[in-house]
Protein backbone atom coordinates (compact mmCIF):
# COMPACT_ATOMS: atom_id res chain seq x y z
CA UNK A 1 57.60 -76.27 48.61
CA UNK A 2 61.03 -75.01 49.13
CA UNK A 3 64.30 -76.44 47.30
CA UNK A 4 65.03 -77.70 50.44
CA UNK A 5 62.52 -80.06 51.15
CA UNK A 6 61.96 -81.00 46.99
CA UNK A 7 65.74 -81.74 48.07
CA UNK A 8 64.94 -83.93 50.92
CA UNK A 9 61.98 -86.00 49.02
CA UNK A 10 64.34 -86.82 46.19
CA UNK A 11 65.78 -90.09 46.05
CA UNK A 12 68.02 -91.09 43.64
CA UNK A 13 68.36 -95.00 42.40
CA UNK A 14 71.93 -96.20 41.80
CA UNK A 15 71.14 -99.42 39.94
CA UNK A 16 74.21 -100.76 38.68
CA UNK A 17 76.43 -103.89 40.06
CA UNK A 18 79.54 -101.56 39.04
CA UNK A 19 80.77 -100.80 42.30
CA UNK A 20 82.93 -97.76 41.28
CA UNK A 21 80.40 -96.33 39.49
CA UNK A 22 77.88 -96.43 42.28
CA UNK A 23 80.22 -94.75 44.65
CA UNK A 24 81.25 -91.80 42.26
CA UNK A 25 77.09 -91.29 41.80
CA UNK A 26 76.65 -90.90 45.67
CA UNK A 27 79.89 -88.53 46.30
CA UNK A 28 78.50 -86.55 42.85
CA UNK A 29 74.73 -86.14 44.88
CA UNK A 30 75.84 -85.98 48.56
CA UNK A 31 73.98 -83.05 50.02
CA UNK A 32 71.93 -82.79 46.06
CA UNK A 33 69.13 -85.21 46.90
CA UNK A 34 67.46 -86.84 49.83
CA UNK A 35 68.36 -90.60 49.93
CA UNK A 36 70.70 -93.25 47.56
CA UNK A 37 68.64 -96.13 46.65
CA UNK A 38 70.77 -99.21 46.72
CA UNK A 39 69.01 -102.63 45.17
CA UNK A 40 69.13 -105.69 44.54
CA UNK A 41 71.67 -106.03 41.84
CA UNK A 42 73.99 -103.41 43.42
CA UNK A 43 73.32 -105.92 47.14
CA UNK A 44 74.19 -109.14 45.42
CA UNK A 45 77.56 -107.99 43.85
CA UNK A 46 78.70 -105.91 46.59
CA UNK A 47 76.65 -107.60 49.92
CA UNK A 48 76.53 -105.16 53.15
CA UNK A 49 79.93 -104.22 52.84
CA UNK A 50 79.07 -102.43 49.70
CA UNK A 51 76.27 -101.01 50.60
CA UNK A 52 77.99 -99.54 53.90
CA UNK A 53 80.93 -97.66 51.81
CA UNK A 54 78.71 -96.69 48.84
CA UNK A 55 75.97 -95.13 51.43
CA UNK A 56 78.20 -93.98 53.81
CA UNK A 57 77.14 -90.41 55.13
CA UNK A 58 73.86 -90.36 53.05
CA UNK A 59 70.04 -91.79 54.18
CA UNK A 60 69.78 -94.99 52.56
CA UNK A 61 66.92 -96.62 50.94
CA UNK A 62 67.63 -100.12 51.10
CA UNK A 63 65.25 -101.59 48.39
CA UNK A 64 65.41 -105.51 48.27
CA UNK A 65 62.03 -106.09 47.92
CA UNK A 66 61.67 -109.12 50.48
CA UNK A 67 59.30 -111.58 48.96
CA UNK A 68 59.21 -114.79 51.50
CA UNK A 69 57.67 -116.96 54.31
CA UNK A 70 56.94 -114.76 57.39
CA UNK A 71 60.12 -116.36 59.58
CA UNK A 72 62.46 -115.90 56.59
CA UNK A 73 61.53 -112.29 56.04
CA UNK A 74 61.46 -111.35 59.39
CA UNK A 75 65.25 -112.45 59.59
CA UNK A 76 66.09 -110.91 56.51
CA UNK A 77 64.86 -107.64 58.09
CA UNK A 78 67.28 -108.73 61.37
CA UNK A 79 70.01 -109.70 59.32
CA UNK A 80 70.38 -105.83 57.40
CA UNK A 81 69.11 -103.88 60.12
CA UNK A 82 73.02 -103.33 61.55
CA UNK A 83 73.21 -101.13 57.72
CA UNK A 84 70.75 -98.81 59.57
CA UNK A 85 68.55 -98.13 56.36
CA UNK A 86 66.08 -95.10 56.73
CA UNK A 87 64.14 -97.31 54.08
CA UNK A 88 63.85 -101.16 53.62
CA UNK A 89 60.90 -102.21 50.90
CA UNK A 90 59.18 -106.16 51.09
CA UNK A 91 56.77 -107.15 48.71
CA UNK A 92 52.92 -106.71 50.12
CA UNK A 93 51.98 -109.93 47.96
CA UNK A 94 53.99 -111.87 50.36
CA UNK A 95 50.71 -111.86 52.72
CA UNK A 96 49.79 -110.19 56.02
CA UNK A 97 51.64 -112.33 58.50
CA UNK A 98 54.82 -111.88 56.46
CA UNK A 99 54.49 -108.32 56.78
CA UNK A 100 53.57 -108.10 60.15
CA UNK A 101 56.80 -110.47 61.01
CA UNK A 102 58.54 -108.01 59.22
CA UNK A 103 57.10 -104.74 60.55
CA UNK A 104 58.02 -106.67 63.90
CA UNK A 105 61.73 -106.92 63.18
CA UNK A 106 62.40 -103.78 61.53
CA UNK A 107 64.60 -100.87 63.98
CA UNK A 108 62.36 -98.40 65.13
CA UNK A 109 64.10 -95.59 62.43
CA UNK A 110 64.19 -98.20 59.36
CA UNK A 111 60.42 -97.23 57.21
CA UNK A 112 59.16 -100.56 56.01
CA UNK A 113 57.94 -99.56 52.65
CA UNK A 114 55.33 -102.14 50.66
CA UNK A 115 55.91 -102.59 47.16
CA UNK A 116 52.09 -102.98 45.51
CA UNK A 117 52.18 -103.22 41.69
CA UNK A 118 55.82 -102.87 39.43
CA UNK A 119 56.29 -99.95 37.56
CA UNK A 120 56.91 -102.00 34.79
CA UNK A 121 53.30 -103.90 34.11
CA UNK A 122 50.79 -102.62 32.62
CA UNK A 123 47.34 -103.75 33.07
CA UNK A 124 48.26 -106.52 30.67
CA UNK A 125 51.41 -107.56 32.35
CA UNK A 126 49.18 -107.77 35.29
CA UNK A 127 46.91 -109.72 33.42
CA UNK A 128 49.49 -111.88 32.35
CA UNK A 129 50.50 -113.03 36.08
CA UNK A 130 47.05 -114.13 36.92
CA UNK A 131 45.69 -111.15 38.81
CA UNK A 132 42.14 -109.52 37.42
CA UNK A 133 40.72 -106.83 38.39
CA UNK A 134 42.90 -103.85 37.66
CA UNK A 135 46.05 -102.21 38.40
CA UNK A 136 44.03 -99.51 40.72
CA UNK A 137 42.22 -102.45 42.45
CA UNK A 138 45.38 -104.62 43.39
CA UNK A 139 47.30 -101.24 44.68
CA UNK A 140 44.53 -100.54 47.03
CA UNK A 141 44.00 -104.08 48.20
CA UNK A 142 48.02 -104.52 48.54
CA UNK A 143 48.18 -101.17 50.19
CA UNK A 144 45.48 -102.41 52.58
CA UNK A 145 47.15 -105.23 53.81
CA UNK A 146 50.25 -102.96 54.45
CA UNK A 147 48.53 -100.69 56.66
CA UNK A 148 46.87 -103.88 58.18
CA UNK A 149 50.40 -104.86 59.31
CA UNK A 150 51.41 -101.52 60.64
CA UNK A 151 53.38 -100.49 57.45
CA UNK A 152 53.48 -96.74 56.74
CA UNK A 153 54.19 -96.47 53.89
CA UNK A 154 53.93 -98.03 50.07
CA UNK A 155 55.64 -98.18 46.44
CA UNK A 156 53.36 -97.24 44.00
CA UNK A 157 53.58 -95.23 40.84
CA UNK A 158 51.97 -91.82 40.20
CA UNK A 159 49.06 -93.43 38.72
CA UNK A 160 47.67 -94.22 41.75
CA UNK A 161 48.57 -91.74 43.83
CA UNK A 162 45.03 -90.06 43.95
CA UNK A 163 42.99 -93.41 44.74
CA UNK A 164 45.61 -93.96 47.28
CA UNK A 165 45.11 -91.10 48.93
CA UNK A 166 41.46 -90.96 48.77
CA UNK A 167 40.98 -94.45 50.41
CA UNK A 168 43.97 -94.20 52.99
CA UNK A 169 44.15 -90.04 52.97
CA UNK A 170 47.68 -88.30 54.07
CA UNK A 171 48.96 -90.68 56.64
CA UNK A 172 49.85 -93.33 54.32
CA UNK A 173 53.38 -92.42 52.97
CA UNK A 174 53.85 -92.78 49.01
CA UNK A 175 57.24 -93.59 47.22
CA UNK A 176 56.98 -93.05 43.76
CA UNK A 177 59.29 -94.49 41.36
CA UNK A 178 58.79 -94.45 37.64
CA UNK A 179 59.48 -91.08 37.36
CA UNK A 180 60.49 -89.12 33.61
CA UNK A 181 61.00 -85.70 33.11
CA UNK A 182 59.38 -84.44 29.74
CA UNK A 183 61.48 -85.90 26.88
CA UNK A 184 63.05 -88.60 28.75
CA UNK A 185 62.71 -92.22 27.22
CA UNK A 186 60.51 -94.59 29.58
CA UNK A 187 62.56 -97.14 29.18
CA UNK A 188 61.21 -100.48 30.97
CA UNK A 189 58.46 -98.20 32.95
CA UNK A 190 54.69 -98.26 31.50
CA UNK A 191 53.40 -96.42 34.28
CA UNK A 192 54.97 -92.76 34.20
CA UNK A 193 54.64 -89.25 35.61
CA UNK A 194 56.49 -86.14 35.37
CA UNK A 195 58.21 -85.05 39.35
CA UNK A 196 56.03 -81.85 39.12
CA UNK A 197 52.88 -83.84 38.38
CA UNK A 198 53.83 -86.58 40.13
CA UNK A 199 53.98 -83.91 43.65
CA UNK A 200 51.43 -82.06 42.70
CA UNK A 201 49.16 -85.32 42.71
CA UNK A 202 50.41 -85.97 46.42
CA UNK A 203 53.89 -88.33 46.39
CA UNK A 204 55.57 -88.26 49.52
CA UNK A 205 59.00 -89.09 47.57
CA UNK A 206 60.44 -89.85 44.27
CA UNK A 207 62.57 -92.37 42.83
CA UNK A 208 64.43 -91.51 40.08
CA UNK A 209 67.01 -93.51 38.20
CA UNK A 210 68.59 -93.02 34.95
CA UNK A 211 67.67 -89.85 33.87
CA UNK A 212 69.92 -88.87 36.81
CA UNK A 213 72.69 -91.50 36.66
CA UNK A 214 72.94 -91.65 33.14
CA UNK A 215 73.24 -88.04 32.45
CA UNK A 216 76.30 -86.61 31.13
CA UNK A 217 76.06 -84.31 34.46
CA UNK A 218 74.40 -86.23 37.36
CA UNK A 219 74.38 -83.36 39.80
CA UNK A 220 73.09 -80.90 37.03
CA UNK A 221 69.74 -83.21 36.38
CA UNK A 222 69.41 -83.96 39.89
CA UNK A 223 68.96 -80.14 40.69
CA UNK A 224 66.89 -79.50 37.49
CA UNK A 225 63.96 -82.11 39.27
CA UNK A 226 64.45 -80.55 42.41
CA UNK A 227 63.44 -77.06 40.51
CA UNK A 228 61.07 -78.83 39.07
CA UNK A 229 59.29 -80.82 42.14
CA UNK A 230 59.66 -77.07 44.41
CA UNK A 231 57.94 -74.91 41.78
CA UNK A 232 55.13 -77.68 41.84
């Protein structure tokens, strides 16, 4: 893979509510990574108007993960489309008609990206909220009922890349989040990979957060993971 395209798969999650801060992050990695992920926290301080001037001149990845009845989130997915987001994640436990509505309403260049199981459970977090069976087996049956509604892509973390890929093969695109370079803390994520490992097992894209936006040189870490996903 060539710095270039390691370049192009990297997208970098500004999670703050500190509007200021988000917009020095995306002038510090315009033209450095791929995409700005802009969520949920950043959306409710800032609304669309935020998100237009923070994103401005980059690909967006617009990740509210919409979690409703099928009529409400297929106007959610009308009422952001005019922020043109290359990427807009919903929550596949919503159901298939919610995600078909959705698929339905989304622009033709906004990928509607599934969300399976959090980063941040483990298989006794999973447990916890009533689902048995595994992380591996809710992924796959998640990521099922995304491709059911014409989705083409998911959110899932590195672990489950390779029985992702072996039930659904290439076509099926993979954004992986919970990603930590060697020696970074985990933080809140129980479900971690390396960005060489995590491309070498088959991720489309990678989400990474802090241990590009709360290093002392943003652009500087951002350019050691692209090294790091191209040699891979």
């Amino acid at each position: 893979m060539t710095e270039n395209d390691a370049r192009r798969r990297l997208i970098v999650a500004v999670d703050t509510a500190d509007g200021g801060r988000a917009w020095a992050l995306a002038r510090a990695l315009a033209g450095r990574v791929g995409a700005l992920k802009l969520g949920l926290e950043f959306f409710l301080a800032h609304g669309p108007e935020g998100v237009a001037r923070v994103g401005e001149g980059m690909p967006l990845f617009l990740d509210l993960k919409l979690h409703d009845i099928p009529n409400t989130m297929a106007g959610a997915v009308r009422a952001v489309a005019p922020l043109a987001p290359a990427m807009l994640t919903v929550h596949a436990a919503a159901g298939l008609a919610a995600l078909r509505a959705a698929q339905q309403a989304a622009p033709a260049a906004t990928r509607l990206l599934a969300v399976t199981v959090l980063t941040s459970l483990d298989e006794e977090g999973l447990v916890a909220t009533g689902v048995a069976g595994g992380i591996v087996d809710q992924v796959l049956r998640l990521a099922g009922l995304a491709r059911a509604a014409g989705l083409s892509g998911v959110v899932a973390s590195a672990c489950e890349i390779a029985p992702l890929r072996a039930r659904f093969g290439a076509d099926l695109v993979l954004v992986v989040p919970g990603i930590r370079p060697a020696g970074a803390p985990a933080g809140d994520q129980r479900r971690v990979m390396s960005p060489g490992e995590a491309i070498g097992a088959g991720a489309d894209y990678l989400v990474v957060g802090r241990p590009i936006t709360a290093a002392p040189d943003p652009a500087a870490a951002a350019a050691a993971i692209v090294a790091e996903m191209a040699a891979a």
